[in-house]
Protein backbone atom coordinates (compact mmCIF):
# COMPACT_ATOMS: atom_id res chain seq x y z
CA UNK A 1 -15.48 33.70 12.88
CA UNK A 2 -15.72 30.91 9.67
CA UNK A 3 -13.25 30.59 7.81
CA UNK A 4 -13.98 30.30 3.69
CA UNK A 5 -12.35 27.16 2.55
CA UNK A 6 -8.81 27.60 0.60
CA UNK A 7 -10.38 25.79 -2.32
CA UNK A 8 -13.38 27.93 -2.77
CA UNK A 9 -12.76 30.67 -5.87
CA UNK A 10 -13.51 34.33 -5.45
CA UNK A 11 -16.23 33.97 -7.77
CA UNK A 12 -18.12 31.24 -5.30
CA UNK A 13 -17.57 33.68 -2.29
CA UNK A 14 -19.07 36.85 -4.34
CA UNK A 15 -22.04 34.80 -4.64
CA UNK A 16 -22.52 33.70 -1.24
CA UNK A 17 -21.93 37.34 0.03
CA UNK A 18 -24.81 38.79 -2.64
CA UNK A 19 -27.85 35.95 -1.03
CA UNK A 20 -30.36 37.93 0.60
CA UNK A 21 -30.57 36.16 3.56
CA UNK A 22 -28.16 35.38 6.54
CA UNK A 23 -30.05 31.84 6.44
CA UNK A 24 -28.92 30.84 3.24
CA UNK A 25 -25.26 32.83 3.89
CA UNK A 26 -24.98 30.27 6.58
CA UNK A 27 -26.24 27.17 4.34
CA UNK A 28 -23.82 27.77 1.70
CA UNK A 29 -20.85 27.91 4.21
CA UNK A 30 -21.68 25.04 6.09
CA UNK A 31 -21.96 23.17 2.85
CA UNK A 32 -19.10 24.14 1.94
CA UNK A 33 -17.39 23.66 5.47
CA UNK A 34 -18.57 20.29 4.88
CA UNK A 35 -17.31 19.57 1.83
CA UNK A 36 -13.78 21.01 3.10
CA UNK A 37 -14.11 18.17 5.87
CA UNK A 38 -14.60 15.23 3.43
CA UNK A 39 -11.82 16.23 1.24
CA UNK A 40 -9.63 17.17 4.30
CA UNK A 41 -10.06 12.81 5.19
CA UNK A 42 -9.89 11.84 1.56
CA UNK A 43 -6.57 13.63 1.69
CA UNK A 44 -6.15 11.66 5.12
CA UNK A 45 -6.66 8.62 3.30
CA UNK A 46 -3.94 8.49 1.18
CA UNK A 47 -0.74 6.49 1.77
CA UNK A 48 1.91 8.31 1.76
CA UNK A 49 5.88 7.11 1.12
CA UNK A 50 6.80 4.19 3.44
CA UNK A 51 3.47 3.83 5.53
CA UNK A 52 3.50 0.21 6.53
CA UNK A 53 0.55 -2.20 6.25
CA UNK A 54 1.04 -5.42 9.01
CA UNK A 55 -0.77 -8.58 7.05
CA UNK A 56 -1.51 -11.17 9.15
CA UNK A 57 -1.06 -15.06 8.03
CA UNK A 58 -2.59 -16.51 11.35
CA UNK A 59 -0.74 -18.25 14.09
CA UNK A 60 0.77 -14.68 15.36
CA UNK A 61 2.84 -14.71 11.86
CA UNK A 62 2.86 -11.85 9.61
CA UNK A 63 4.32 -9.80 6.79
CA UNK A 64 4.70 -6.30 6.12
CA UNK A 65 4.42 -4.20 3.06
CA UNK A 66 5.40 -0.46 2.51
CA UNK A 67 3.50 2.11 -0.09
CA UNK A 68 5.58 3.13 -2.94
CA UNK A 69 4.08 6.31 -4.92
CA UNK A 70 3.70 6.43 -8.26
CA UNK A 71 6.92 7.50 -9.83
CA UNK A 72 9.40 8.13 -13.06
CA UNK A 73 13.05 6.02 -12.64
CA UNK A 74 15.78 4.91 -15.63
CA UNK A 75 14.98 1.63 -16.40
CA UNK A 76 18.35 -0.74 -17.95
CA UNK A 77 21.88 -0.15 -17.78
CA UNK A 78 23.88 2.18 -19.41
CA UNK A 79 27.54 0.88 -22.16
CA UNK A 80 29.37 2.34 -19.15
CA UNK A 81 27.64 0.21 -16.09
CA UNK A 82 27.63 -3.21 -18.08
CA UNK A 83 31.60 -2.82 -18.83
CA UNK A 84 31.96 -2.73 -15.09
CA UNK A 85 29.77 -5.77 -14.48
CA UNK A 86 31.70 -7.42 -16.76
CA UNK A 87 34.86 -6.41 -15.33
CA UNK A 88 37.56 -7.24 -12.74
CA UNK A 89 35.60 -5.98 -10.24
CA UNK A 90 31.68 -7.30 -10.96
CA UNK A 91 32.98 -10.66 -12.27
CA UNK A 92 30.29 -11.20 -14.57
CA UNK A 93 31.34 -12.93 -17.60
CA UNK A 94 32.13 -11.37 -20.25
CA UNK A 95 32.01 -11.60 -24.03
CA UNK A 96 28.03 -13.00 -23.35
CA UNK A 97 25.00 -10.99 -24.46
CA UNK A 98 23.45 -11.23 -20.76
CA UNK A 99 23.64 -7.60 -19.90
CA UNK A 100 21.80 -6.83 -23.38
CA UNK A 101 18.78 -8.48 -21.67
CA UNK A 102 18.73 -5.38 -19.26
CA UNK A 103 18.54 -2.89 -22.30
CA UNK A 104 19.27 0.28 -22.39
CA UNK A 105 18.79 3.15 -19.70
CA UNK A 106 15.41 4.83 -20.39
CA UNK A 107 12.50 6.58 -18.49
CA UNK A 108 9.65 4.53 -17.14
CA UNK A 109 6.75 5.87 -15.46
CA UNK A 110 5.05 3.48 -12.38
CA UNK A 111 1.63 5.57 -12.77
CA UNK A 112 -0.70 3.74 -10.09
CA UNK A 113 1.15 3.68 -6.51
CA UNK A 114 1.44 -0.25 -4.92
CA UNK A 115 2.71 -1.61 -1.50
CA UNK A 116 5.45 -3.96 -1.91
CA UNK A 117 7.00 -6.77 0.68
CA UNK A 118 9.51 -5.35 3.01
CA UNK A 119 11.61 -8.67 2.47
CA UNK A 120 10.97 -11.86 0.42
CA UNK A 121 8.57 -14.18 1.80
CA UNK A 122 10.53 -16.90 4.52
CA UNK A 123 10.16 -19.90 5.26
CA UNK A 124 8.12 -19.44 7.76
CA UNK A 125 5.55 -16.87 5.76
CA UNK A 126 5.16 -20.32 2.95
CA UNK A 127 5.03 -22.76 5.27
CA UNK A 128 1.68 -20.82 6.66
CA UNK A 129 0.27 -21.27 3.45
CA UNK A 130 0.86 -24.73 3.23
CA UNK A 131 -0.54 -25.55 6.10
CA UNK A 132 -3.63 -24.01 5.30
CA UNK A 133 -3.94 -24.69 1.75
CA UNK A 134 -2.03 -28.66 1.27
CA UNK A 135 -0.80 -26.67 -1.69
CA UNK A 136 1.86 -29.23 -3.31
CA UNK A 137 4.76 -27.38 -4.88
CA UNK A 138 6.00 -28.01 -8.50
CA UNK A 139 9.10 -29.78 -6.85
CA UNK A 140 7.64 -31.71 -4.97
CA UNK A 141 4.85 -33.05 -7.66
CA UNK A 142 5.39 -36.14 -9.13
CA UNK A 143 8.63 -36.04 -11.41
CA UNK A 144 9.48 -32.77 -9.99
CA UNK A 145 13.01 -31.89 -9.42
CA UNK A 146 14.54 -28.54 -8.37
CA UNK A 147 18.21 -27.13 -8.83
CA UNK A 148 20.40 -27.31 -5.53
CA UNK A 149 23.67 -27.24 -4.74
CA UNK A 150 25.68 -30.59 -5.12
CA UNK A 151 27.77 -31.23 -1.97
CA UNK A 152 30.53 -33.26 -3.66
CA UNK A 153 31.18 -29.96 -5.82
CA UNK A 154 34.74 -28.84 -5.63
CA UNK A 155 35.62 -26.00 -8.32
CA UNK A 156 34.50 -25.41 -11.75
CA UNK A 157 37.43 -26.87 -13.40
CA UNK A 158 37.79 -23.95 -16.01
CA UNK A 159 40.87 -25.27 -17.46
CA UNK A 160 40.00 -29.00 -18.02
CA UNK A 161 36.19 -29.60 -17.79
CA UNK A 162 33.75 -27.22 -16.63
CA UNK A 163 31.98 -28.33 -13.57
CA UNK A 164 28.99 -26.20 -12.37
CA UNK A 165 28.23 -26.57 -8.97
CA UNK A 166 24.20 -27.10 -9.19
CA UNK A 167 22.54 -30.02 -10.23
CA UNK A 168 18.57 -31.06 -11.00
CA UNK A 169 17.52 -33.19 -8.13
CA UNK A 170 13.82 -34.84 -7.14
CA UNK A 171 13.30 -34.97 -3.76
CA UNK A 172 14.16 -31.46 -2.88
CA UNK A 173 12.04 -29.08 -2.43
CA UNK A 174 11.28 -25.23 -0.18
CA UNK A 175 11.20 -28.11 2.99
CA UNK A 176 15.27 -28.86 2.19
CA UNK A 177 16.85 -27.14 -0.71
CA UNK A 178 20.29 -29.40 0.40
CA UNK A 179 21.83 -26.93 1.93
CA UNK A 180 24.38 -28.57 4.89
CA UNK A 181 22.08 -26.81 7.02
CA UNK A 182 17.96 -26.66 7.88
CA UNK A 183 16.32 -23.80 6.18
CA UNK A 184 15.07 -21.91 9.11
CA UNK A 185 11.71 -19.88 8.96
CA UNK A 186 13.70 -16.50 8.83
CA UNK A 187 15.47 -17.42 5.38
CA UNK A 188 13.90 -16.33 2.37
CA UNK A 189 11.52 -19.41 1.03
CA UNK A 190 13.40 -21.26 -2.16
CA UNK A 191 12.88 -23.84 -4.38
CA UNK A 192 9.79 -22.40 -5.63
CA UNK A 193 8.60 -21.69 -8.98
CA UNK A 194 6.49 -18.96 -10.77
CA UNK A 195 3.30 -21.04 -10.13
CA UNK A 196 4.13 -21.21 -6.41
CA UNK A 197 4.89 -17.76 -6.44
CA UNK A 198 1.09 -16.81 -8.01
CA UNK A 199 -0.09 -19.24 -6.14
CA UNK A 200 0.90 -17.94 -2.81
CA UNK A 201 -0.43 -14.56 -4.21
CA UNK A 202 -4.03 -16.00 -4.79
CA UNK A 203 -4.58 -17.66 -1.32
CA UNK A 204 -3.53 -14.18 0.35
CA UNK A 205 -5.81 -12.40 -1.90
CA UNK A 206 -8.88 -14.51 -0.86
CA UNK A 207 -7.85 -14.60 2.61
CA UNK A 208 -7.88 -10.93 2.87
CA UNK A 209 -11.18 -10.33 1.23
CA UNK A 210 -12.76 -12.91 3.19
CA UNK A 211 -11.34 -11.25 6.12
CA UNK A 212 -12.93 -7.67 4.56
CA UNK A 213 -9.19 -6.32 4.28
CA UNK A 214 -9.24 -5.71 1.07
CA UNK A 215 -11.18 -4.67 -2.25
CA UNK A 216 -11.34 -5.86 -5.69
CA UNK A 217 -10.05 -2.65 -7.04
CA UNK A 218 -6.47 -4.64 -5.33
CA UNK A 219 -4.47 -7.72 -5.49
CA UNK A 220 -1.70 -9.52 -4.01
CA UNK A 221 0.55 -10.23 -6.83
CA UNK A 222 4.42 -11.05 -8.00
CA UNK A 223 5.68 -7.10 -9.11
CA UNK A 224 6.00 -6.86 -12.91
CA UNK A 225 9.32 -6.23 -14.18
CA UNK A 226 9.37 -2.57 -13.94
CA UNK A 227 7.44 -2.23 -10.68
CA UNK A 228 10.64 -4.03 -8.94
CA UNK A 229 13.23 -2.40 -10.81
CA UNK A 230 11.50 0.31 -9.34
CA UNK A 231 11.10 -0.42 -5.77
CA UNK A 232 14.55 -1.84 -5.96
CA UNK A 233 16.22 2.04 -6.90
CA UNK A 234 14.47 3.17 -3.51
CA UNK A 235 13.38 6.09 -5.08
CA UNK A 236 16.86 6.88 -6.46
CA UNK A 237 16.91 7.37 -10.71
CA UNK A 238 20.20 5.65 -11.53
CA UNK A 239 22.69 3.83 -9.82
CA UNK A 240 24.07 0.32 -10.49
CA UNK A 241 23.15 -0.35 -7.05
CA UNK A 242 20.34 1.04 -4.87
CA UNK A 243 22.60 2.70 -2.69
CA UNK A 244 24.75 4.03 -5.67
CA UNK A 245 28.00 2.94 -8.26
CA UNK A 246 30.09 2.00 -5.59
CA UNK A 247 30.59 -1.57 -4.90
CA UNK A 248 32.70 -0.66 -1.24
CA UNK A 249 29.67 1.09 0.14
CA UNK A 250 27.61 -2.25 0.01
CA UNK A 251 29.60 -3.51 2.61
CA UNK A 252 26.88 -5.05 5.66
CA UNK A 253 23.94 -4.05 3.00
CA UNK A 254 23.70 -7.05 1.00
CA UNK A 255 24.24 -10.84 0.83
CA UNK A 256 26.30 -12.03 -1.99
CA UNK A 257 29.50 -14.03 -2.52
CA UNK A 258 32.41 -12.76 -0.46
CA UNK A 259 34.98 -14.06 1.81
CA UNK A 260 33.08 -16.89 3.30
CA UNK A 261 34.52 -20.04 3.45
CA UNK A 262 32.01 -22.66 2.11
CA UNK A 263 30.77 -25.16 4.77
CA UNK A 264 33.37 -27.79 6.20
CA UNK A 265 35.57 -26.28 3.43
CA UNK A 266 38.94 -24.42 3.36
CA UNK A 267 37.89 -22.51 0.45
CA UNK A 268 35.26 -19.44 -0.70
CA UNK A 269 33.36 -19.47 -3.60
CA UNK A 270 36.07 -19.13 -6.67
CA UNK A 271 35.37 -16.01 -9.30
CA UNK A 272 34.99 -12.51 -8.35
CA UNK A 273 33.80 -11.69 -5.26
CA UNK A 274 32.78 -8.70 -2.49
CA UNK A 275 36.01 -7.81 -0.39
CA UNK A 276 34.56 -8.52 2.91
CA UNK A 277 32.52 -10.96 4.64
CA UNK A 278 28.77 -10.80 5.30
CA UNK A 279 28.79 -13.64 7.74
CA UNK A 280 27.01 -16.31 5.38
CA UNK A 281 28.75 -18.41 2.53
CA UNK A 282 25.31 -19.72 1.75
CA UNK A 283 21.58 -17.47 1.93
CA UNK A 284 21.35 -15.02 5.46
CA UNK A 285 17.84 -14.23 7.01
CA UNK A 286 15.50 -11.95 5.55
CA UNK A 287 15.92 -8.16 6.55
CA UNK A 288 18.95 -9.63 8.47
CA UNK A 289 21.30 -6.31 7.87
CA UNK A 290 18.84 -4.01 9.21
CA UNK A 291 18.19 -0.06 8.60
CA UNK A 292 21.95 -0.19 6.77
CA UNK A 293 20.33 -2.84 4.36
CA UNK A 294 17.20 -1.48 3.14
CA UNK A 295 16.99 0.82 0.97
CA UNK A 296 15.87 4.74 0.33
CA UNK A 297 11.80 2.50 -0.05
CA UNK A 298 12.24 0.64 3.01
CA UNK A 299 12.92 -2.37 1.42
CA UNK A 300 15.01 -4.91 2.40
CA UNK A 301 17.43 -7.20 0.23
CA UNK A 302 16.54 -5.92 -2.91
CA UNK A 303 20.20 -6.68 -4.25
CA UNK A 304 21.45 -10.33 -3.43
CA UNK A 305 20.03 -12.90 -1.03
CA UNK A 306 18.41 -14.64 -3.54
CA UNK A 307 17.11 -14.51 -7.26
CA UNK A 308 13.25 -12.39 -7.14
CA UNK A 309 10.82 -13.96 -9.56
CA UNK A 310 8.54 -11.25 -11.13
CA UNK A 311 5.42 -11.50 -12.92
CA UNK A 312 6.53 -10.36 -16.69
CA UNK A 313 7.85 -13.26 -19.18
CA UNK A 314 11.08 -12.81 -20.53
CA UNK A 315 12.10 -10.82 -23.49
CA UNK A 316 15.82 -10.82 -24.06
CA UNK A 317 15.79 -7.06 -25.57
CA UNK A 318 14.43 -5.66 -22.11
CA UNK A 319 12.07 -4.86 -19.71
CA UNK A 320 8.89 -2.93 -20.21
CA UNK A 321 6.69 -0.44 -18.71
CA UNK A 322 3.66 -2.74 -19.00
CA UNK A 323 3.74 -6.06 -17.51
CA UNK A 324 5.03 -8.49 -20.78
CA UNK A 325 3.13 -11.81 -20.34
CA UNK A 326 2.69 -14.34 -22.99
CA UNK A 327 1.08 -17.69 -23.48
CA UNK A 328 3.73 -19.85 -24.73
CA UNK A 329 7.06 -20.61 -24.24
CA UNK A 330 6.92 -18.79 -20.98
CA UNK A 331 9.89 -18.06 -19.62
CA UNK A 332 9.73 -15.82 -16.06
CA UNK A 333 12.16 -12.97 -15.58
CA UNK A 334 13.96 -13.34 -11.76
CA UNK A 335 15.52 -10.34 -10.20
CA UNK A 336 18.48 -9.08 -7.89
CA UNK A 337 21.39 -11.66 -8.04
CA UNK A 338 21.71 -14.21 -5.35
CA UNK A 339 23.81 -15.42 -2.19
CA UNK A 340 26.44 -16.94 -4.72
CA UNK A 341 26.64 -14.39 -7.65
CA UNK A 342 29.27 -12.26 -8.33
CA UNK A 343 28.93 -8.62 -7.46
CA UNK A 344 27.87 -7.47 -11.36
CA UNK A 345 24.98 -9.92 -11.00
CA UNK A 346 23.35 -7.90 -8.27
CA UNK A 347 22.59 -4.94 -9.50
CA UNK A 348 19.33 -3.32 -9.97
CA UNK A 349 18.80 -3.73 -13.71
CA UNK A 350 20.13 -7.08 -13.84
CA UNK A 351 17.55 -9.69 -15.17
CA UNK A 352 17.22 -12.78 -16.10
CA UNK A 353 14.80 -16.02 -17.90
CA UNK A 354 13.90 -18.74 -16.49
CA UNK A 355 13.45 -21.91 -18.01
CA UNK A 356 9.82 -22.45 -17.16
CA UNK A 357 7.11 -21.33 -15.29
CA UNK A 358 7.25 -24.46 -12.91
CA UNK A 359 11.10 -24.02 -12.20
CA UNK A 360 12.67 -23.74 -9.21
CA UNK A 361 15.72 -23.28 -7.74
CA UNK A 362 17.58 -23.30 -4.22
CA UNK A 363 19.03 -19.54 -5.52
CA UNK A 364 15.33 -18.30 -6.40
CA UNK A 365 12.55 -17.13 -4.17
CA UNK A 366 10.02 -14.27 -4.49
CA UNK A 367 8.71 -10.94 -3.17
CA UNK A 368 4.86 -9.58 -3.08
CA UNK A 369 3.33 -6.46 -4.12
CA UNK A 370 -0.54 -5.25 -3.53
CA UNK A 371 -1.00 -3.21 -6.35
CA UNK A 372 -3.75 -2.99 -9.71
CA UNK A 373 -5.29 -6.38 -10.88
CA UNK A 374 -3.21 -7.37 -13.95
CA UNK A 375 -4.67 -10.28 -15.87
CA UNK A 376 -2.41 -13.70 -17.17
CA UNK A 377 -3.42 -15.22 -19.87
CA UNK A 378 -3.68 -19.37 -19.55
């Protein structure tokens, strides 16, 4: 016996029941059978919540991005969150305007669905496109310098004169960011800039059209500043973290400074701190904590590991909805604390400017999204 279609109205099924013929009775239903079927796959079609797309790089290396739908979340902190950051406990510093950058808690609507990277992109996942491209970092061009940790750095002095423990330095780059250790393909890639970050975007772009993966209604991109405040909540509306206001239950979810002794050193890193140790005084692998550290998205390490550079410029009085990109004086907005911040550094609405498009730092890397082409202006 056929079925009429759920969609069809009562009015459409009057009319196919007065024809005058069996014949065209049975036209009309197969039609409309058929047109059941195509909207049945375009239903198919859809991503749904945490469906994973595999993107190969070549050489049996990969990455991984999950679908995030479109979605409403609080973006900023509220008078009551930014006290605590700045407080025994999140050891951010206090009497600064830095939390004012996150602005206040208000609703913000992510209306197109995008996939974003399950983890920053390693070592490994940049060194790919090197290889294929020669692409030259900004560090590495000549007169390029990048921010890394100074080895002869004891304590900040606080009392005498303050002595902060990273320092400019050419002949560093993403291939040794002076660490007292190599940077292994499984760390997340540092010591690249804003242009790296785009530019790493672009060459995956082309690849995947070439390869016929991929449209032009679609790009690989750096998330604008809302899209990763976003992803980073994990589908969760407030919370200074995305696993909620509780800085105990981030224990094994998150890299960030805690009681690690620094290398060949009798000491951790001074300030506040997490309570417990995560295993690494310096960065940990990407994804390296597992189901317990990604969060209600899928994602991995959206709070600490290290700083996120997004696509938005800064503007000190908050993010926006809409990507924010200017043409001068662009300063890039990084996300999500680092391996050395204090605890009320990596929360979800913190934010911060860089100093330039081309800087880099051995605390900054980057995640991808696919989502919408956005246009930047030269």
């Amino acid at each position: 016996m056929l079925t009429v279609p759920h969609w069809m109205s009562l009015v459409n099924v009057r009319f196919i029941a007065a024809l005058s013929t069996r014949r065209q009775m049975a036209h009309c239903l197969s039609v409309a059978l058929l047109l059941a079927s195509l909207d049945s796959q375009c239903t198919a079609q859809q991503p749904v919540q945490g469906e994973v797309k595999q993107v190969p790089l070549g050489k049996e290396i990969h990455m991984e991005v999950l679908y995030l739908p479109p979605g409403e979340f609080l973006m900023g902190s509220t008078a009551e969150e930014r006290a605590w950051a700045t407080g025994i406990e999140g050891g951010a510093t206090p009497g600064t305007d830095r939390e004012s950058y996150e602005g206040d808690a208000r609703p913000v609507r992510i209306k197109q669905g995008l996939w974003m990277g399950r983890t920053e992109v390693s070592v490994g996942q940049f060194r790919r496109f090197v290889e294929e491209t020669g692409y030259v970092t900004d560090a590495e061009k000549p007169g390029g310098k990048t921010q890394c940790f100074d080895p002869e750095w004891t304590g900040y002095k606080l009392t005498t004169s303050v002595v902060h423990p990273w320092e400019p330095m050419p002949g560093k780059s993403w291939k040794d960011p002076n660490w007292a250790f190599p940077a292994q393909d499984h760390f997340p890639v540092v010591c690249v800039s804003w242009n790296d970050g785009r530019a790493f975007c672009h060459w995956l772009t082309e690849r995947e059209r070439t390869a016929g993966r991929l449209g032009k209604d679609l790009e690989y991109r750096l998330p604008t500043d809302a899209e990763w405040e976003y992803a980073c909540r994990g589908g969760q509306p407030r919370g200074y973290f995305w696993w909620g206001n509780e800085l105990e239950d981030g224990e094994g979810r998150l890299n960030i400074s805690g009681i690690d002794l620094l290398p060949d050193r009798t000491r951790t890193w001074p300030l506040a701190k997490a309570p417990w140790s995560d295993g690494y005084s310096f960065v940990s692998p990407v994804d390296h904590y597992g189901e317990r550290g990604r969060n209600g998205f899928g994602l991995a390490d959206m709070c600490g590991g290290v700083w996120e550079v997004v696509l938005d410029h800064f503007d000190p009085k908050g993010g926006h909805e809409e990507p924010y990109l200017v043409s001068e004086n662009r300063r890039p907005v990084c996300r999500g604390g680092n391996y050395f911040d204090v605890p009320g550094n990596a929360r979800c609405a913190v934010r911060l400017g860089l100093m330039s498009d081309s800087y880099s730092d051995s605390r900054d890397g980057f995640r991808i999204c696919l989502g919408r082409p956005i246009t930047v202006p030269d």
